[in-house]
Protein backbone atom coordinates (compact mmCIF):
# COMPACT_ATOMS: atom_id res chain seq x y z
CA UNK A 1 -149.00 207.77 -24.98
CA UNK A 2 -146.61 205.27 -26.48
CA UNK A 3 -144.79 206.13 -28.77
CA UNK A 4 -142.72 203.39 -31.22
CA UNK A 5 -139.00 203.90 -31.00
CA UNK A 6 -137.29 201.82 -33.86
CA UNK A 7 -133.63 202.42 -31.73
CA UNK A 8 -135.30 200.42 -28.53
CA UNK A 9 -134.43 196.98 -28.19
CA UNK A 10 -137.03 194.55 -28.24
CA UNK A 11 -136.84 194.49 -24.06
CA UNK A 12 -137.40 197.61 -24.05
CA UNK A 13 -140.15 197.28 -26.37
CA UNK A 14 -141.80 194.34 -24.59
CA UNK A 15 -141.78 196.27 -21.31
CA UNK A 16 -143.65 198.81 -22.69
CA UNK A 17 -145.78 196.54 -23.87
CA UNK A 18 -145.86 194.92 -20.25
CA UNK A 19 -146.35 198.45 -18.93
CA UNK A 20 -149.33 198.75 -20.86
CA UNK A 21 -151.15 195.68 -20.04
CA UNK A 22 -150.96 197.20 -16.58
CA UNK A 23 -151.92 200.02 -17.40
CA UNK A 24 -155.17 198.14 -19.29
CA UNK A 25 -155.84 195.61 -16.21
CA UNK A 26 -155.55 198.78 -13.14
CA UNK A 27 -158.30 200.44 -15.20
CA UNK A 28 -160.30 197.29 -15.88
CA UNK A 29 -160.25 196.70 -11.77
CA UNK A 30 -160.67 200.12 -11.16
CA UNK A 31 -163.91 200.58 -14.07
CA UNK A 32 -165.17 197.20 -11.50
CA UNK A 33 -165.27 198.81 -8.35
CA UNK A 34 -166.65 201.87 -9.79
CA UNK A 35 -169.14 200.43 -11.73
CA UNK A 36 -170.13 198.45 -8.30
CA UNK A 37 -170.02 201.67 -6.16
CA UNK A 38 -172.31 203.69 -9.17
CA UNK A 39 -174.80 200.85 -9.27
CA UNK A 40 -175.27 200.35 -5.17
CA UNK A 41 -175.66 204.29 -4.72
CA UNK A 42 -179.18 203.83 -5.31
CA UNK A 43 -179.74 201.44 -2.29
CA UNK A 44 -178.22 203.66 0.23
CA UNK A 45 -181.74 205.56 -0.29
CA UNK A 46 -184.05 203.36 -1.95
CA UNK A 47 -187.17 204.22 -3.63
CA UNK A 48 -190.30 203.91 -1.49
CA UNK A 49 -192.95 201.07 -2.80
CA UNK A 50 -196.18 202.40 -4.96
CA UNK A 51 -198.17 201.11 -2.70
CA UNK A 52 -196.77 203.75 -0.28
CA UNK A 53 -198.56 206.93 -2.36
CA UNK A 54 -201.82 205.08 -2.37
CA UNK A 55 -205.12 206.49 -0.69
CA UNK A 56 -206.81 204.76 1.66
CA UNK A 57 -209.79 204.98 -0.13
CA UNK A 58 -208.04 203.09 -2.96
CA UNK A 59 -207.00 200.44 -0.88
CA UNK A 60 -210.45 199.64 0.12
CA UNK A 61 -211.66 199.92 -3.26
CA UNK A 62 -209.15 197.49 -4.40
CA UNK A 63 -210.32 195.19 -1.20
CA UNK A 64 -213.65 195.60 -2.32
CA UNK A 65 -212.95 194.84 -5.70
CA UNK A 66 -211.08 191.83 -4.70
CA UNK A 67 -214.21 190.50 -2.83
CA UNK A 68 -216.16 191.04 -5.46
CA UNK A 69 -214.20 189.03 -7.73
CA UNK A 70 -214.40 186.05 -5.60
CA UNK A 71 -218.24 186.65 -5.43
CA UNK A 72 -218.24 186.75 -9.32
CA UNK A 73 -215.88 183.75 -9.69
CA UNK A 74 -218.72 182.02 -7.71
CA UNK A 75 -221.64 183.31 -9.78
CA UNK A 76 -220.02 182.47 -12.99
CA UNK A 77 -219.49 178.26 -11.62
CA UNK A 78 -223.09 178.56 -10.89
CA UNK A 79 -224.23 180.55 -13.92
CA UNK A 80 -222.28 178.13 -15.95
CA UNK A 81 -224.50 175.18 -14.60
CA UNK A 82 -227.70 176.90 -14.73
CA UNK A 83 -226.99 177.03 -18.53
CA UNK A 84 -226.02 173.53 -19.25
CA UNK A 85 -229.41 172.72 -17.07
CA UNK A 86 -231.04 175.16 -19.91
CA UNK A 87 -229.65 173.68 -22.56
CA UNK A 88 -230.50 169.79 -21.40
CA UNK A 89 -233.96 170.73 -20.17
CA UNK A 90 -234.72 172.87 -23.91
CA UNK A 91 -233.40 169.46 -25.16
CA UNK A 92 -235.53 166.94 -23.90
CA UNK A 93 -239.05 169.11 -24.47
CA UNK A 94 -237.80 169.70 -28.52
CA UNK A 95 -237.09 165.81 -28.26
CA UNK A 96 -240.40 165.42 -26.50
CA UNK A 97 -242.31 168.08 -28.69
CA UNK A 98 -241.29 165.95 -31.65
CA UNK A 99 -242.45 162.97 -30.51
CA UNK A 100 -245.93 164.11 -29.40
CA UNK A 101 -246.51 166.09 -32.81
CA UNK A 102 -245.53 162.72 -34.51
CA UNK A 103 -247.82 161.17 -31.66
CA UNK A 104 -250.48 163.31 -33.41
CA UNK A 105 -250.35 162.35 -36.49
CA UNK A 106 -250.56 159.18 -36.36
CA UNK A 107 -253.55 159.66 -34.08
CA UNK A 108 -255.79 161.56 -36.43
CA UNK A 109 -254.97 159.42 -39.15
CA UNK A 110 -256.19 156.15 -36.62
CA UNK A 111 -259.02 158.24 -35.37
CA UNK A 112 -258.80 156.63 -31.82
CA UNK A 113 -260.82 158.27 -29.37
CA UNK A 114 -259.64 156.17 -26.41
CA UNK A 115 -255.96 157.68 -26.74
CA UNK A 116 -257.41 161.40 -25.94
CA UNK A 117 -256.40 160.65 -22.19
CA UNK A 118 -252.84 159.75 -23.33
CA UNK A 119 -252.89 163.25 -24.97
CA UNK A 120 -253.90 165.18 -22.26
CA UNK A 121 -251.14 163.12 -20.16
CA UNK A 122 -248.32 163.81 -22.81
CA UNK A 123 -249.61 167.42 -23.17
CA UNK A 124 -249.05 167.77 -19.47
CA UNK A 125 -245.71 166.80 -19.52
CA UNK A 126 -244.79 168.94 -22.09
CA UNK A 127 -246.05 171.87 -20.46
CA UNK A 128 -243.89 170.21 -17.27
CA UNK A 129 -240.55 170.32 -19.66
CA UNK A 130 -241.66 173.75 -21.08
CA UNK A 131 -242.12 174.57 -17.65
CA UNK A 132 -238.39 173.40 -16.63
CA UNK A 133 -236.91 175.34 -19.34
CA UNK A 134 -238.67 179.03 -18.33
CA UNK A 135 -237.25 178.27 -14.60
CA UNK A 136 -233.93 177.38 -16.22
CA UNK A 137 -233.87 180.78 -18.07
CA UNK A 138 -235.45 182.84 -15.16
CA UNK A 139 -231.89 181.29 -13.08
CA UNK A 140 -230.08 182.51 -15.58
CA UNK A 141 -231.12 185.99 -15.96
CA UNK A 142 -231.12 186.31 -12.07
CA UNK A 143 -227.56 185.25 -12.32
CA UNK A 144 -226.48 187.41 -15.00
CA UNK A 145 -228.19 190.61 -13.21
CA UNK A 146 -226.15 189.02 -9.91
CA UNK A 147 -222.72 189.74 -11.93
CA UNK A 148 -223.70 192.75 -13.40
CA UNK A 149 -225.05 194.32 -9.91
CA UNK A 150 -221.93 192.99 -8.84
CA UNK A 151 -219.94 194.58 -11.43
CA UNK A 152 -221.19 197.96 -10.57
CA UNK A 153 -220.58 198.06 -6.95
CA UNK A 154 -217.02 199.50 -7.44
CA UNK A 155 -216.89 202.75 -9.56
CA UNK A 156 -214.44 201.36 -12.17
CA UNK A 157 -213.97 205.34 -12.65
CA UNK A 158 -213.26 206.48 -9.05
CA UNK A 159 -210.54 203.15 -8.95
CA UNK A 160 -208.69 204.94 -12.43
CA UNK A 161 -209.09 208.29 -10.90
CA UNK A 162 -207.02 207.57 -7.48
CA UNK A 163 -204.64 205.05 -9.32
CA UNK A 164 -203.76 207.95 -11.65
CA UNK A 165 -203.11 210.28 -8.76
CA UNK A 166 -200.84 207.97 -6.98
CA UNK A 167 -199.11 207.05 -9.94
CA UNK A 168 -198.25 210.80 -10.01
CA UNK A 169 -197.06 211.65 -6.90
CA UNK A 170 -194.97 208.16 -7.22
CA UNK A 171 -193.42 209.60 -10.46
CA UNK A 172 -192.93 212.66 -8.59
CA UNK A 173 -190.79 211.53 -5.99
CA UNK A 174 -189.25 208.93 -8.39
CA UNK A 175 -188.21 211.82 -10.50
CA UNK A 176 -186.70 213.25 -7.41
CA UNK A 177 -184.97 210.24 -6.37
CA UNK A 178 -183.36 209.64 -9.71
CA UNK A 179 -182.07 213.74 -9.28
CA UNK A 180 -180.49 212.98 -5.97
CA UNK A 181 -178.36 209.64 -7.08
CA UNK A 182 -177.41 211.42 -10.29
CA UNK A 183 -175.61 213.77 -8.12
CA UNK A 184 -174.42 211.26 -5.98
CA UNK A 185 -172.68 209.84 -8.69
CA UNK A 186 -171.77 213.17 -10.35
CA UNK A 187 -170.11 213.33 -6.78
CA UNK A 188 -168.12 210.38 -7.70
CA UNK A 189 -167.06 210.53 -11.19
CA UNK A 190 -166.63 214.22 -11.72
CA UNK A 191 -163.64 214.40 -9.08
CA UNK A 192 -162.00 211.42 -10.32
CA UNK A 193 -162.71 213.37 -13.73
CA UNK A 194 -160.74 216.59 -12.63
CA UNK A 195 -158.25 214.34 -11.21
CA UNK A 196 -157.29 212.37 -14.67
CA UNK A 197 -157.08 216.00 -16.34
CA UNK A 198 -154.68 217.18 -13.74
CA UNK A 199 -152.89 213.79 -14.07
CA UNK A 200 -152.74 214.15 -17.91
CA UNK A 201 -151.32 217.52 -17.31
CA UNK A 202 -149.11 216.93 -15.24
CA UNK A 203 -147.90 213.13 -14.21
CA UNK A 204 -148.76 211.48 -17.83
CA UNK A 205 -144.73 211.13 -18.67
CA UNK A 206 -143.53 210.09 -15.24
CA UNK A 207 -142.11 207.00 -14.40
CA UNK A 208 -145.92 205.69 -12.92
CA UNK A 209 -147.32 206.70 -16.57
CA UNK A 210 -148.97 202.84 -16.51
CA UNK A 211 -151.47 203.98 -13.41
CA UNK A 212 -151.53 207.28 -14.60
CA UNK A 213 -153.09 206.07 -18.53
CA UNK A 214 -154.93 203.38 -15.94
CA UNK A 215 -156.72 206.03 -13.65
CA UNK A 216 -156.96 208.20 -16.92
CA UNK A 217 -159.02 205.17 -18.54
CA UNK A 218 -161.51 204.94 -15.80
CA UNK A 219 -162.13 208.39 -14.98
CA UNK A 220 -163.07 208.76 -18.81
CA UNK A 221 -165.23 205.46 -18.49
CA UNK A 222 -166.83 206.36 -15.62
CA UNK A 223 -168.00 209.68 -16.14
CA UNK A 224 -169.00 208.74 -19.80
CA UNK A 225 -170.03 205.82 -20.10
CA UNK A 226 -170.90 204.40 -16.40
CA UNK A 227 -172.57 208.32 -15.37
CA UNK A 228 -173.89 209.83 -19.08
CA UNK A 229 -176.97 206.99 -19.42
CA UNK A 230 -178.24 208.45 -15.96
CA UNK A 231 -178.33 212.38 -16.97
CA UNK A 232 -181.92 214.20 -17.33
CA UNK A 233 -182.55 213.45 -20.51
CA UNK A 234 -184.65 216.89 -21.11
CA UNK A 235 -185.65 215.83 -24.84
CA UNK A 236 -181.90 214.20 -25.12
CA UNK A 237 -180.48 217.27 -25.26
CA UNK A 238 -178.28 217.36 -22.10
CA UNK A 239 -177.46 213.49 -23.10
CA UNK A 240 -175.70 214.63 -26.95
CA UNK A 241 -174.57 217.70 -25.16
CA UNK A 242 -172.60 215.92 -23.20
C-alpha cells in the first residue's frame, strides 16, 4: 500500500498519487467487464418458460376456462339487461297499481256502476304488467343458473392442483439452474481470487504495483460483492459465512 514519505518531493508524491488513480480506474474497467461477463452467464443457458412444465391437461383446462369466460362475459351483458327490464317493468305495474287502487277509491265513493268494465279492463292490464315482471325475473334466474352452470364446468380444484405441480417441477429445475451459473461464476471469480492472493504475495511491491492493487481490487469485488448475493442462501448461513 502507500505509504507517506515526508523526504519525497512533491513529484514524487503526485506520481504516486497518479499511480493510484490508475490503479483505481484499471479496477473500475476491470469490475465493468466482470460485472458484464457475471450477469450474461445466465443467458448462455437460459431458463426454460413455465409454460414448458405444464400438463396438457392444464392447458386445456385453461382453454376451457378461457372459453368459458367469454361465454360468461356474454351472459353477464345480457343478465345485466334482463335486470334493468325487471326493474322498469316492476316500475310501471307499482306506478300502475297505485293508480288503479286510487282508481278505486274514488269509485266506491261515486258508486258508478257503469265504470265496472273499466275495472275489469285496468285489472287486466295489471295482471299484463304483473305478468311482465314474473317473465322478467324467470330471465333472470335462468341467467344466473347459466353463469353458475358455467362456473362449474372447470374444477377450479383440479386447475390449483396441476398449477401447483408445475410450479414445482419449475422451481425444481430453477433451483438447479441457479446451482449451475453459481458455479459458473465461482469458475470465474475464484481464480481471479487465487490470482490477487498470489499477486499480493508476491508482485504487490514491484514496479507494476498500480495493476497489481488494480487486479487486487476487482478480484476482491468480484468474488464479494459481484458473486456472494448469488450463493445458496441455506437459512443465510453460507451468505454471513462467507
Amino acid at each position: 500500500m502507500w505509504r507517506r514519505d515526508k523526504g519525497q518531493r512533491l513529484p514524487e508524491q503526485l506520481f504516486k498519487v497518479v499511480m493510484w488513480v490508475i490503479a483505481l480506474l484499471f479496477a473500475g474497467f476491470l469490475t465493468g467487464l466482470g460485472g458484464l461477463l457475471i450477469g450474461d452467464l445466465p443467458r448462455a443457458e437460459p431458463m426454460p418458460p413455465m409454460s414448458v412444465f405444464e400438463s396438457a391437461e392444464l392447458k386445456d383446462l385453461r382453454a376451457q376456462q378461457l372459453r368459458i369466460n367469454q361465454k360468461n362475459s356474454d351472459v353477464s351483458q345480457r343478465l345485466e339487461q334482463a335486470r334493468l327490464a325487471k326493474n322498469s317493468a316492476q316500475t310501471r305495474y307499482e306506478e300502475e297499481k297505485q293508480g288503479f287502487d286510487a282508481w278505486l277509491q274514488t269509485r266506491s265513493a261515486t258508486g258508478r256502476a257503469e265504470q265496472d268494465p273499466q275495472v275489469v279492463e285496468r285489472t287486466k292490464k295489471l295482471d299484463e304488467l304483473r305478468l311482465t315482471v314474473s317473465q322478467a325475473s324467470q330471465a333472470i334466474e335462468k341467467l344466473e343458473q347459466e353463469l353458475l352452470n358455467n362456473e362449474q364446468a372447470v374444477s377450479q380444484d383440479r386447475m390449483q392442483a396441476l398449477e401447483a405441480d408445475a410450479l414445482k417441477a419449475y422451481e425444481k429445475v430453477e433451483n438447479s439452474h441457479n446451482l449451475k451459473v453459481f458455479l459458473w461464476r465461482l469458475l470465474f471469480t475464484l481464480p481471479a481470487l487465487v490470482l490477487a492472493a498470489w499477486l499480493f504475495v508476491k508482485k504487490r511491491d514491484s514496479r507494476y504495483w498500480p495493476f497489481v492493487w488494480g487486479f487486487i481490487f476487482f478480484a476482491l469485488f468480484a468474488f464479494f460483492v459481484e458473486l456472494v448475493p448469488y450463493l445458496p442462501s441455506y437459512g443465510g448461513y453460507v451468505r454471513y459465512i462467507v
